[in-house]
N, C-alpha and C. Protein backbone atom coordinates (compact mmCIF):
# COMPACT_ATOMS: atom_id res chain seq x y z
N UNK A 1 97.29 97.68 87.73
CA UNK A 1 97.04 98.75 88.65
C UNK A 1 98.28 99.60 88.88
N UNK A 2 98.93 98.93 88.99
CA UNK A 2 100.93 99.61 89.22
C UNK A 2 101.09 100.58 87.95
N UNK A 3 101.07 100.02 87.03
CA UNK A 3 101.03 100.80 85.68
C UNK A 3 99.96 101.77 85.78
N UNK A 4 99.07 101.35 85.94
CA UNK A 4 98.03 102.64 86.02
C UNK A 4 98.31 104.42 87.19
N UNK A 5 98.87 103.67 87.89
CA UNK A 5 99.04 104.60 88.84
C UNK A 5 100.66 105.57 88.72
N UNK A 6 101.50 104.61 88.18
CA UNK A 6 102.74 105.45 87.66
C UNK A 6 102.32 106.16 86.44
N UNK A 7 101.81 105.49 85.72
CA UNK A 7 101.38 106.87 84.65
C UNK A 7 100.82 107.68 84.65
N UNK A 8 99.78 107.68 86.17
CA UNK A 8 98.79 108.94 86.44
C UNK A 8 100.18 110.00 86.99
N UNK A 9 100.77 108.90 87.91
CA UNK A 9 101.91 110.03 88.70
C UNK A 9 102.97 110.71 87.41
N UNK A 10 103.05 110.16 86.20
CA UNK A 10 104.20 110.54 85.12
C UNK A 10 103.57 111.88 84.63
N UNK A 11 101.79 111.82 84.29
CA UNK A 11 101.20 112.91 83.45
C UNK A 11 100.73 113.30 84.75
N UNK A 12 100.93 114.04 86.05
CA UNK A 12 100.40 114.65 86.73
C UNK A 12 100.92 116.17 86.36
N UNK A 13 100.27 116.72 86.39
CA UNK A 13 100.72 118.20 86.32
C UNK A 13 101.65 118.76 87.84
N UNK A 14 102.86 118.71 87.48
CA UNK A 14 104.19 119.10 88.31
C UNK A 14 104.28 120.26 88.56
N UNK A 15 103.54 121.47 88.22
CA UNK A 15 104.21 122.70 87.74
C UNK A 15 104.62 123.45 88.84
N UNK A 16 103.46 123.10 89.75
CA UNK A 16 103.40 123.99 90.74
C UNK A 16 104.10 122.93 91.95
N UNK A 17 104.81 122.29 91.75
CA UNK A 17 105.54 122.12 92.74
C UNK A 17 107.17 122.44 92.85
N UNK A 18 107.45 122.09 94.04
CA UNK A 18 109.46 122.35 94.12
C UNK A 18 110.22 121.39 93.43
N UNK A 19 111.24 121.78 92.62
CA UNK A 19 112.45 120.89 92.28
C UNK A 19 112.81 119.78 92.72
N UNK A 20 112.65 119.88 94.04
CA UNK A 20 112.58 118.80 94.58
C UNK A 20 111.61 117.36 95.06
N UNK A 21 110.15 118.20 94.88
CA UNK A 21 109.34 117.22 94.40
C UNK A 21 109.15 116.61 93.01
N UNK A 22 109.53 117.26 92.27
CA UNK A 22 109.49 116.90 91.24
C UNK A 22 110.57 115.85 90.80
N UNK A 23 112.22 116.20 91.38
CA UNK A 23 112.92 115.00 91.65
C UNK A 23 112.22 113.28 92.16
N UNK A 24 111.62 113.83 93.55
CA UNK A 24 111.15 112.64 94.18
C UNK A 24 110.46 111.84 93.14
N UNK A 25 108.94 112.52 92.07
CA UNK A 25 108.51 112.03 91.55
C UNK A 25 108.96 111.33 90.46
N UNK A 26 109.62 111.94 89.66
CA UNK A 26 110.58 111.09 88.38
C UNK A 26 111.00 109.79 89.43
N UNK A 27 111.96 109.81 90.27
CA UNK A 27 112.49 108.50 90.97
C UNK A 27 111.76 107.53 91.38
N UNK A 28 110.31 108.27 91.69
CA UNK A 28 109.43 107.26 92.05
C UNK A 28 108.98 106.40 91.20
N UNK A 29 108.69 106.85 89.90
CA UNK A 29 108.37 106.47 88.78
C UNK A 29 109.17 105.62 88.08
N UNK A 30 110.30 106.08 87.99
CA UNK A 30 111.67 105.20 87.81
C UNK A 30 111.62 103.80 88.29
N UNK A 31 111.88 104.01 89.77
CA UNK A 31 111.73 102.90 90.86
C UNK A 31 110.48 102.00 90.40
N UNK A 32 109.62 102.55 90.18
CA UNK A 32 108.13 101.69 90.32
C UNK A 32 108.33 101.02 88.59
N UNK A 33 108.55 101.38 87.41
CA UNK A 33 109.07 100.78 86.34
C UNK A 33 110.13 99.56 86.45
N UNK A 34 111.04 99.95 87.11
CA UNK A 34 111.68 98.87 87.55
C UNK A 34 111.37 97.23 88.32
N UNK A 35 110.22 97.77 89.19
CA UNK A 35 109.62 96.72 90.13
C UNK A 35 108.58 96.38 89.04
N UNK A 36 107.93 97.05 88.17
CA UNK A 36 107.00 96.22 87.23
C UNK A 36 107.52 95.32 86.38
N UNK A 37 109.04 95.88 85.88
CA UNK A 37 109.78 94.78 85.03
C UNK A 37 110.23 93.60 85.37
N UNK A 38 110.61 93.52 87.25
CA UNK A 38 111.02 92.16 87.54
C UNK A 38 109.43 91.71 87.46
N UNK A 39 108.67 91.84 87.81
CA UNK A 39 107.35 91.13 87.53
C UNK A 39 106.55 90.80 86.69
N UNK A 40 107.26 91.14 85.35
CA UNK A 40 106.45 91.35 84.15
C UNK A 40 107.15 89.81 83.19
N UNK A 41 106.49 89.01 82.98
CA UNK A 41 106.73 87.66 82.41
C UNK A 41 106.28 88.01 80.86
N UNK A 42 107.13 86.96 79.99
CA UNK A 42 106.25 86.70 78.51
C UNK A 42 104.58 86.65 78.62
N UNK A 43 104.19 86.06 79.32
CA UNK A 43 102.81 85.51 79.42
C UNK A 43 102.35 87.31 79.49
N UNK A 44 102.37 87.43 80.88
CA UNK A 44 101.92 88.81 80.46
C UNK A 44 101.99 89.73 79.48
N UNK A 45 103.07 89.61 78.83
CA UNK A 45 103.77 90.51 77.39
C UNK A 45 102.55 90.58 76.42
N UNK A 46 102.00 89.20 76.67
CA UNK A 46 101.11 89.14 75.33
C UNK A 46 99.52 90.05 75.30
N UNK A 47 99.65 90.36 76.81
CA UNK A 47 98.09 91.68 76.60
C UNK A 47 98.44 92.56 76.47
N UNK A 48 97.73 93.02 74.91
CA UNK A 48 97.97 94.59 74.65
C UNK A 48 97.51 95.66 75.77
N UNK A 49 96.90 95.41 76.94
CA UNK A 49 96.80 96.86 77.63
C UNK A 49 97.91 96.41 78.46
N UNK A 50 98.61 95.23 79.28
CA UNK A 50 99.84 95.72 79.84
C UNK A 50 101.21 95.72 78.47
N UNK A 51 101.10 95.44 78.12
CA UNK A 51 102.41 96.10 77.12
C UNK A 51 102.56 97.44 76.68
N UNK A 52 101.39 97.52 75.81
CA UNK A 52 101.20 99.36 75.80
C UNK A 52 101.45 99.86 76.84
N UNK A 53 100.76 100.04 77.80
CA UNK A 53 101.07 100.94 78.90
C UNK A 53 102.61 100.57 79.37
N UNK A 54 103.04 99.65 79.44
CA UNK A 54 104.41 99.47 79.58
C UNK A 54 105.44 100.42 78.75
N UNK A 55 105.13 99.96 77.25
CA UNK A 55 106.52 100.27 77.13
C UNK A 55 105.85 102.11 76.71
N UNK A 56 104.65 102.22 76.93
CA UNK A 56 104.57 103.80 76.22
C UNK A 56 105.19 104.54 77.72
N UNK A 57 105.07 103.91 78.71
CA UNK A 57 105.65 104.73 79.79
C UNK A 57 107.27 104.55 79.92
N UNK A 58 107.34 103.41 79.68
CA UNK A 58 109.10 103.33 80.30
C UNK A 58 109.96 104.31 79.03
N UNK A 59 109.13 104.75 77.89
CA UNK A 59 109.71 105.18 76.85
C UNK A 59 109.31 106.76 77.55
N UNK A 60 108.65 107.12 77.39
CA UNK A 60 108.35 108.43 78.05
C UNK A 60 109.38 109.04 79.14
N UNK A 61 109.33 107.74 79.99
CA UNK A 61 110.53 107.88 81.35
C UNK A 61 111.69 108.20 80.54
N UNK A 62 112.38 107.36 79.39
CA UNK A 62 113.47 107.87 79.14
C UNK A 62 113.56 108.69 78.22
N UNK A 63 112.63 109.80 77.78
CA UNK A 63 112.73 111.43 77.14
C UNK A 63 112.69 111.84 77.72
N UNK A 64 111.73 111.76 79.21
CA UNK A 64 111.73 112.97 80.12
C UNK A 64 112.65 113.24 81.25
N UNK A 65 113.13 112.26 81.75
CA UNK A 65 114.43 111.93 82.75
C UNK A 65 115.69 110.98 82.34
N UNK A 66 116.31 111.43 80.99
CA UNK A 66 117.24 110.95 80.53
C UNK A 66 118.48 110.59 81.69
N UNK A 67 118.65 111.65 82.03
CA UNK A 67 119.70 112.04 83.64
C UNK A 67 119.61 110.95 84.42
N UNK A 68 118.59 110.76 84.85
CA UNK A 68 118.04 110.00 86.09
C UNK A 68 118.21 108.34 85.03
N UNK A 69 117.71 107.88 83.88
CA UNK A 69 118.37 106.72 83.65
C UNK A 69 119.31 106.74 83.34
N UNK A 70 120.38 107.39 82.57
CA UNK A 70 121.56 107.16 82.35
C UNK A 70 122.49 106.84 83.40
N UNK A 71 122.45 107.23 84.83
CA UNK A 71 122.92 107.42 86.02
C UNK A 71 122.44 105.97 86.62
N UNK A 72 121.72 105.18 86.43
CA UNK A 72 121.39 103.78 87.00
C UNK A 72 122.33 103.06 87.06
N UNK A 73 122.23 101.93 88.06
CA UNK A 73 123.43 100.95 88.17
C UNK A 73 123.33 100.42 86.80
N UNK A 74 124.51 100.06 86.21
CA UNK A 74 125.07 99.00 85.16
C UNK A 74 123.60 98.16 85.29
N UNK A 75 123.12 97.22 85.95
CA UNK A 75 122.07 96.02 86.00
C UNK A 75 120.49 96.33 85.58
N UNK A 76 120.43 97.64 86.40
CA UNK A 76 119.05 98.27 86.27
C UNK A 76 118.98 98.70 84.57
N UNK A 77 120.35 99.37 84.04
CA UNK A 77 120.51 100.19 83.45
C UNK A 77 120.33 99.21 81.74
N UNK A 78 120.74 97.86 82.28
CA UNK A 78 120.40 96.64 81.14
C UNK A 78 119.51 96.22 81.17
N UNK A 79 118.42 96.33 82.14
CA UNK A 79 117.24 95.64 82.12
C UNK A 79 116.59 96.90 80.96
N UNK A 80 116.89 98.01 81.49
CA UNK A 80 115.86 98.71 80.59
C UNK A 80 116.54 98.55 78.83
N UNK A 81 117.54 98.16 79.13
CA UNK A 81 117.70 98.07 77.24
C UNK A 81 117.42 97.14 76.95
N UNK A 82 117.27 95.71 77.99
CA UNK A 82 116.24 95.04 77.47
C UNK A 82 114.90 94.99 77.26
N UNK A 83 114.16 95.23 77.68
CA UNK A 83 112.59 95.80 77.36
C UNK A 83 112.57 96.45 75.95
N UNK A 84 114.26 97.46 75.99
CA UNK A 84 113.63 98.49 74.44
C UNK A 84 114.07 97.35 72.95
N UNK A 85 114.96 96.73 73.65
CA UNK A 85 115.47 95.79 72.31
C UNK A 85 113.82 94.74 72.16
N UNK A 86 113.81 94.41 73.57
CA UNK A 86 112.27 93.52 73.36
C UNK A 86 110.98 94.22 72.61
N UNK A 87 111.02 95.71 73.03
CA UNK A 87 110.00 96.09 72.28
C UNK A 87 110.51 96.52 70.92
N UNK A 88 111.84 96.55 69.82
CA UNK A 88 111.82 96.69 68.98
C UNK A 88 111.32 95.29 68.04
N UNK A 89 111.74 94.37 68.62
CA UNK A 89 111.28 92.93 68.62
C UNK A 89 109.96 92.52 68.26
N UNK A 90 108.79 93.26 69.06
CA UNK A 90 107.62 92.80 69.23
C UNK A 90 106.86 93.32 68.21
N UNK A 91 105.61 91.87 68.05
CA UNK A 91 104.78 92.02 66.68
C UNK A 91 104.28 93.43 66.41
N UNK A 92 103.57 93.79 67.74
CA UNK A 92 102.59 94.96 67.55
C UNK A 92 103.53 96.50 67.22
N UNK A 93 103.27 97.29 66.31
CA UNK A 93 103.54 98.28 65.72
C UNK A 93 103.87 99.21 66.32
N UNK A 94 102.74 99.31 67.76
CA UNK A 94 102.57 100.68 68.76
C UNK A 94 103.95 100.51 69.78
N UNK A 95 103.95 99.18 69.83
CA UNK A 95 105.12 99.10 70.62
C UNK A 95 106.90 99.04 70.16
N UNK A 96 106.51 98.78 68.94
CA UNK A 96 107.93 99.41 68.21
C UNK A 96 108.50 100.32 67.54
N UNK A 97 107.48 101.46 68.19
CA UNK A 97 107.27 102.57 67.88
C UNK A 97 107.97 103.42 69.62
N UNK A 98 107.34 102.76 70.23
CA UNK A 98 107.41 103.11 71.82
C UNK A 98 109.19 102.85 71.98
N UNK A 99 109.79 101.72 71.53
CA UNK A 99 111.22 101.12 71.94
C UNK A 99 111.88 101.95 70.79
N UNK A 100 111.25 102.62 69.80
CA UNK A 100 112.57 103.35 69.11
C UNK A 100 112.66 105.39 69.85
């Protein structure tokens, strides 16, 4: 459901809002990726609809708000290179496609 709802908020159409909402929203999104990753176990890894949606978003997050991750603490900033090293790792195709 978490995933579902950050990715509605990632592809929402922004256009017509302020700079500054649009800030809020990237961070939110950010933030909420983050809280899915401490929660996200091997066990779970292994269903293709939470992995896909995982890593096709956290990959998305980092083309579209490069700024906003590069700028993360050191800790946050390794978790996400772990996920991308994990998804270069992983069996399925779509997802090592997503981590490159």
């Amino acid at each position: 459901g978490i995933l579902s709802l950050l990715c509605h908020l990632k592809t929402s159409n922004l256009d017509d809002v302020t700079l500054e909402a649009k800030s809020r929203a990237s961070q939110a999104v950010i933030e909420g990726i983050i809280l899915v990753m401490q929660m996200l176990s091997q066990r779970m890894l292994t269903y293709p609809g939470v992995y896909l949606s995982f890593f096709d978003l956290l990959s998305e997050c980092i083309v579209a708000w490069p700024q906003q991750v590069l700028t993360m603490q050191s800790e946050l900033l390794s978790r996400f290179k772990d996920c991308i090293e994990f998804a270069l790792k992983h069996l399925d195709e779509r997802v090592n496609r997503s981590g490159l």
